[in-house]
Protein backbone atom coordinates (compact mmCIF):
# COMPACT_ATOMS: atom_id res chain seq x y z
CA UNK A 1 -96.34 -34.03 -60.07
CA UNK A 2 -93.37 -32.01 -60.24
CA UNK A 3 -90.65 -33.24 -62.92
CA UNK A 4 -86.88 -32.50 -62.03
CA UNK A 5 -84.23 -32.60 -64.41
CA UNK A 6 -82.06 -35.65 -64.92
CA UNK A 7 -78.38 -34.68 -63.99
CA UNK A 8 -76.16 -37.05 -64.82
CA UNK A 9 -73.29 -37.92 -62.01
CA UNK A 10 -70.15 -36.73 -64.05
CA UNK A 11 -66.13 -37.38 -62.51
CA UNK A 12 -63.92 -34.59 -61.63
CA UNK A 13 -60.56 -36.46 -61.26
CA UNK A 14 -58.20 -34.36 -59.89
CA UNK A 15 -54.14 -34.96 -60.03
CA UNK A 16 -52.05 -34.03 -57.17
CA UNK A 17 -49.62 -34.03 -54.65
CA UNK A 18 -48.70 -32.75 -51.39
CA UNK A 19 -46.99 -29.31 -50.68
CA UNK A 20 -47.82 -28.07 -53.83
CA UNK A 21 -49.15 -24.32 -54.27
CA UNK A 22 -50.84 -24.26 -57.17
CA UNK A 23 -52.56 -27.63 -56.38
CA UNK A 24 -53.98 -26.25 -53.30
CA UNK A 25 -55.19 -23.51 -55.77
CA UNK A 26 -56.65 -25.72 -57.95
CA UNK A 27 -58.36 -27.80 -55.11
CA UNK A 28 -59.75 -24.36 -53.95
CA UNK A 29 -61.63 -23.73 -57.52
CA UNK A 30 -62.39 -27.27 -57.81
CA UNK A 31 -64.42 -26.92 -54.54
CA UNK A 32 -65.92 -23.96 -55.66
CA UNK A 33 -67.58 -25.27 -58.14
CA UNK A 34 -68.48 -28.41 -57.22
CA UNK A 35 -70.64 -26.11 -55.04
CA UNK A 36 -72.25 -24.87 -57.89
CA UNK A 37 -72.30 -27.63 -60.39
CA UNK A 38 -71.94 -31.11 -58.36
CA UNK A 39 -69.84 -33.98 -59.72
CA UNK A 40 -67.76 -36.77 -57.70
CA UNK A 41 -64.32 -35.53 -56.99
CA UNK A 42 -61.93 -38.09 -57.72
CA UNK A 43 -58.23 -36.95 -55.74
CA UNK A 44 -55.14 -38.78 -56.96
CA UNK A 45 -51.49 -38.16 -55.52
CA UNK A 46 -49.32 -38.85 -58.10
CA UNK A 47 -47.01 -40.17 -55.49
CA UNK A 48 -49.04 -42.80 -54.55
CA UNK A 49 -48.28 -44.60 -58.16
CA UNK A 50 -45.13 -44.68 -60.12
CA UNK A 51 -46.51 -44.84 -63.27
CA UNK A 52 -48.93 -41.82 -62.40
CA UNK A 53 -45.49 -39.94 -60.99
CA UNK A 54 -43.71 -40.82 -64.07
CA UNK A 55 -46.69 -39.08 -66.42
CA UNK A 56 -47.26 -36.11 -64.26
CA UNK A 57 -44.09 -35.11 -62.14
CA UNK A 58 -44.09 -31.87 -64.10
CA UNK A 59 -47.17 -31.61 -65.26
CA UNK A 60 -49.33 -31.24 -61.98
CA UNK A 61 -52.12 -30.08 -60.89
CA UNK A 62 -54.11 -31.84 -63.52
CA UNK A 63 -57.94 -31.98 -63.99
CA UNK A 64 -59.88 -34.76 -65.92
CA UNK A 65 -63.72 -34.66 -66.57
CA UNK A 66 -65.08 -38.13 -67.36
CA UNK A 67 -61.32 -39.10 -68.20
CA UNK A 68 -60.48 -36.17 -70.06
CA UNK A 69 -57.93 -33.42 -69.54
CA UNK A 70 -59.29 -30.19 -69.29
CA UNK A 71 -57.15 -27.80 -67.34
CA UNK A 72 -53.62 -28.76 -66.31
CA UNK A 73 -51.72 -25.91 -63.93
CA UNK A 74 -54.33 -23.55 -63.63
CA UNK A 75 -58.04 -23.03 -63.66
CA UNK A 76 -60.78 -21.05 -62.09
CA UNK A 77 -64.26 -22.59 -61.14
CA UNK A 78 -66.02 -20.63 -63.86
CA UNK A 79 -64.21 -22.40 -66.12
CA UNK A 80 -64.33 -25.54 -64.81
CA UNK A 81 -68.26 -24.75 -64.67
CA UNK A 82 -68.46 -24.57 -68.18
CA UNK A 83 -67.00 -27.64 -68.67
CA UNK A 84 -69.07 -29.70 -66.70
CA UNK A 85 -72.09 -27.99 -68.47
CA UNK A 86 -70.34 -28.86 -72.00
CA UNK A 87 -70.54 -32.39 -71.00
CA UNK A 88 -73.69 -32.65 -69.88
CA UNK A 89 -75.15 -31.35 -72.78
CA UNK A 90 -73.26 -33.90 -74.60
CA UNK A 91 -70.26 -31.66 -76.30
CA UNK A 92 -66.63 -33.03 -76.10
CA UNK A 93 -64.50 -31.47 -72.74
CA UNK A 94 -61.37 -30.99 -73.70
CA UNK A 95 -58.02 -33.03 -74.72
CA UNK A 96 -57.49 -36.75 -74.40
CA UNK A 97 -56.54 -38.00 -71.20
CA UNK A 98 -55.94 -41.51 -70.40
CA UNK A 99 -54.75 -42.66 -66.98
């Protein structure tokens, strides 16, 4: 019998809104390595909340893992990589983020 490694099902939560450039950036890497290292993508527009708009008006894009911040503005999808294989090997992801 062949054994296959348990991969736990991390979140990728993902702060947004529309017409925004480096969002659709971000989106772009996300994708990318969700290819490589799957995890549920999680989109929010901030718009869609006010308390949400109120924390993140300036602040977007924004990327969570497992509730989390780990990249806000930028980030490329080896990085994001990384994280996801931090966390799954247990290690803290980055800085506090609680939405």
């Amino acid at each position: 019998m062949r054994r296959v490694p348990f991969r736990a099902v991390l979140t990728v939560t993902f702060y947004t809104k529309p017409n925004c450039p480096l969002c659709d950036d971000a989106l772009e890497q996300i994708e990318l390595a969700q290819r490589e290292e799957p995890f549920e993508l999680v989109e929010v527009n901030i718009l869609a909340d006010p308390d949400i708009y109120l924390q993140h008006r300036h602040n977007i894009p924004v990327v969570c893992l497992e509730g989390v911040e780990v990249f806000r503005y930028r980030l490329t999808a080896e990085e994001l990589i990384a994280r996801v294989r931090e966390r799954r090997r247990g290690r803290p992801a980055g800085l506090g983020c609680d939405y």
